[in-house]
C-alpha atoms as a PDB file:
ATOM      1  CA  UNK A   1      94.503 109.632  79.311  1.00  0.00           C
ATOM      2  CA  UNK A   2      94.792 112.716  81.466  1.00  0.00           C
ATOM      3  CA  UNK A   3      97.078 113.549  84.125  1.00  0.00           C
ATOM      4  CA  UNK A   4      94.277 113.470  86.660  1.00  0.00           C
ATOM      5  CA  UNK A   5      94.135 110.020  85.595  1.00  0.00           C
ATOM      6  CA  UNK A   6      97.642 109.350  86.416  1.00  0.00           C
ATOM      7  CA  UNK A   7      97.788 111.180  89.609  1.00  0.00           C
ATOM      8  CA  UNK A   8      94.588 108.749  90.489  1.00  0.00           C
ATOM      9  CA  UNK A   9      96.509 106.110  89.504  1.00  0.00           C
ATOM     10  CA  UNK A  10      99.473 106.990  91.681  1.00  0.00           C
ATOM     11  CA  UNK A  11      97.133 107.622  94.463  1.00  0.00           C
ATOM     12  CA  UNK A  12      96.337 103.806  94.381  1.00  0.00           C
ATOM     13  CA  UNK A  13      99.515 102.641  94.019  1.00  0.00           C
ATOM     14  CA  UNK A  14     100.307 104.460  97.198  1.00  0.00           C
ATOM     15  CA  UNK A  15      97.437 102.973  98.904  1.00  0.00           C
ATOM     16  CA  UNK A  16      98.019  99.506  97.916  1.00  0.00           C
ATOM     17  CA  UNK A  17     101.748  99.934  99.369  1.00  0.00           C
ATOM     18  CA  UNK A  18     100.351 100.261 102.609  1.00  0.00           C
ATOM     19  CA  UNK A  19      97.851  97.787 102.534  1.00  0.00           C
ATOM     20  CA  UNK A  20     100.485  95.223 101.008  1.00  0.00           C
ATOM     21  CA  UNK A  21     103.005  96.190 103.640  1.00  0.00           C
ATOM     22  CA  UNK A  22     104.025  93.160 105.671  1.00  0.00           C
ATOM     23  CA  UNK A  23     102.936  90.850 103.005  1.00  0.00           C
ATOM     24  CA  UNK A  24     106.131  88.620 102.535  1.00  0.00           C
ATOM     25  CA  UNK A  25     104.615  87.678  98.706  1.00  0.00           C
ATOM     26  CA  UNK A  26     104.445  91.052  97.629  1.00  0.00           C
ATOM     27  CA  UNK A  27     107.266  91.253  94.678  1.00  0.00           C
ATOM     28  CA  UNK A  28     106.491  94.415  93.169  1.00  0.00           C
ATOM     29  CA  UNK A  29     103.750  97.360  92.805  1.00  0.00           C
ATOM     30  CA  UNK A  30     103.724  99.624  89.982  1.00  0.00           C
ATOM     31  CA  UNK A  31     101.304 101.629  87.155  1.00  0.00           C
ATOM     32  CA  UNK A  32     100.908 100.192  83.668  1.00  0.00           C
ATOM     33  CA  UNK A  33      98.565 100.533  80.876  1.00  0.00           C
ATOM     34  CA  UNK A  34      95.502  98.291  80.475  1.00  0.00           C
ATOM     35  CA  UNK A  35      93.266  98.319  77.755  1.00  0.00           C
ATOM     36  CA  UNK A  36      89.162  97.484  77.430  1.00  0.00           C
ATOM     37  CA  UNK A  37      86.303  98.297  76.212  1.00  0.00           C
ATOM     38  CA  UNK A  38      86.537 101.812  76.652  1.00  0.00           C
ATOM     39  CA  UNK A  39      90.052 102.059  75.361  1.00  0.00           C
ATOM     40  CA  UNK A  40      93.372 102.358  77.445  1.00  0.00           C
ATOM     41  CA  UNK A  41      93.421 103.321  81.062  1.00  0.00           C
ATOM     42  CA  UNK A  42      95.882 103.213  83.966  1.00  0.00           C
ATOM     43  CA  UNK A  43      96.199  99.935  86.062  1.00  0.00           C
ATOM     44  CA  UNK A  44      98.414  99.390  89.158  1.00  0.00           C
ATOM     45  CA  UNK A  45      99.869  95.765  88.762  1.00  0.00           C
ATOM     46  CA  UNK A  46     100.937  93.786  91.854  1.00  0.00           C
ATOM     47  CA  UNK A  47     102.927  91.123  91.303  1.00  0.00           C
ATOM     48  CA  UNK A  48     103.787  88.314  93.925  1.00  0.00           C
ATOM     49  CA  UNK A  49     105.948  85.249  94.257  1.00  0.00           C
ATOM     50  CA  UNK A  50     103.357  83.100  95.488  1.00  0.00           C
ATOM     51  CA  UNK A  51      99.833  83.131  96.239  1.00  0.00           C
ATOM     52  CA  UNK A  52      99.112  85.485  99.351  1.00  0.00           C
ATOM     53  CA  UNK A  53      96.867  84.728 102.183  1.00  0.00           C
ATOM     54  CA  UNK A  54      95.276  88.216 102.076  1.00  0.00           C
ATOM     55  CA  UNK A  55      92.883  89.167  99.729  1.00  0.00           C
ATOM     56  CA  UNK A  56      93.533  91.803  96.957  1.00  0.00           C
ATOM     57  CA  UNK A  57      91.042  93.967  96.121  1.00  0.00           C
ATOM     58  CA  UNK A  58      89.529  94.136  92.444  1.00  0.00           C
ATOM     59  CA  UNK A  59      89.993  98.148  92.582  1.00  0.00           C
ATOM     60  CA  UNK A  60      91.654 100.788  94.327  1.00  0.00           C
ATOM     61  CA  UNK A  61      90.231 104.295  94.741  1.00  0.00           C
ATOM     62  CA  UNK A  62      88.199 103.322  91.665  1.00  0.00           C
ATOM     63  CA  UNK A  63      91.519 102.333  89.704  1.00  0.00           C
ATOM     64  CA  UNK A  64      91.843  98.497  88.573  1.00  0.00           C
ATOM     65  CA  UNK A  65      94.058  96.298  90.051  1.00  0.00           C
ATOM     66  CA  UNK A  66      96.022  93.063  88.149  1.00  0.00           C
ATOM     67  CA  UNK A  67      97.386  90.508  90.321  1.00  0.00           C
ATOM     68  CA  UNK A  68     100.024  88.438  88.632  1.00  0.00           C
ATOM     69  CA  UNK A  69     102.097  85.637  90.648  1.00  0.00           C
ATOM     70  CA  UNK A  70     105.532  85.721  89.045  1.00  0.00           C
ATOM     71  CA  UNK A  71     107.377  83.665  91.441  1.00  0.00           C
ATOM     72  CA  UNK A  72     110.968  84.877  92.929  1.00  0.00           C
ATOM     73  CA  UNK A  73     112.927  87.295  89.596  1.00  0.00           C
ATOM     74  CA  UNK A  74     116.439  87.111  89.678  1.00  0.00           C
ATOM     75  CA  UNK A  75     118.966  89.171  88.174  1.00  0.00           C
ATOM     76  CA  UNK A  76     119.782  87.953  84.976  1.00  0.00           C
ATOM     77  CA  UNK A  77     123.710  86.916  83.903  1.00  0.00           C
ATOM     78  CA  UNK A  78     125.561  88.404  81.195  1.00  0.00           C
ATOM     79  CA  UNK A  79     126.241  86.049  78.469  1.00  0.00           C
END
């Protein structure tokens, strides 16, 4: 993966931080790694607590976009 691939990447993320903004749901928005057919590539990964009443495009700027719905994350205590 190149680093135009990650500035790409990063370009997306940006844009789905403003299309996300004023979503309540939203929970997070960040780059990862996904991997298909044509080996590893760069994702940005939304994650929610619930379902959100807007729809979430498939790709950004040509970069793919994973929705997961992880509900509300909580700081975890030391044991």
């Amino acid at each position: 993966m190149s680093d135009s691939e990650l500035e790409k990447a990063r370009a997306a993320k940006a844009e789905a931080k403003l299309l996300l903004q004023g979503v309540k749901e939203t929970n997070g928005i960040g780059i990862g790694l996904g991997i298909g057919r044509k080996g590893p590539r760069y994702i940005v990964k939304i994650n929610f607590t619930e379902a959100p009443d807007i729809v979430v495009p498939d790709k950004i700027n040509g970069v793919e976009v994973v929705v997961n719905i992880v509900g509300h994350i909580k700081k975890r205590r030391k044991e």
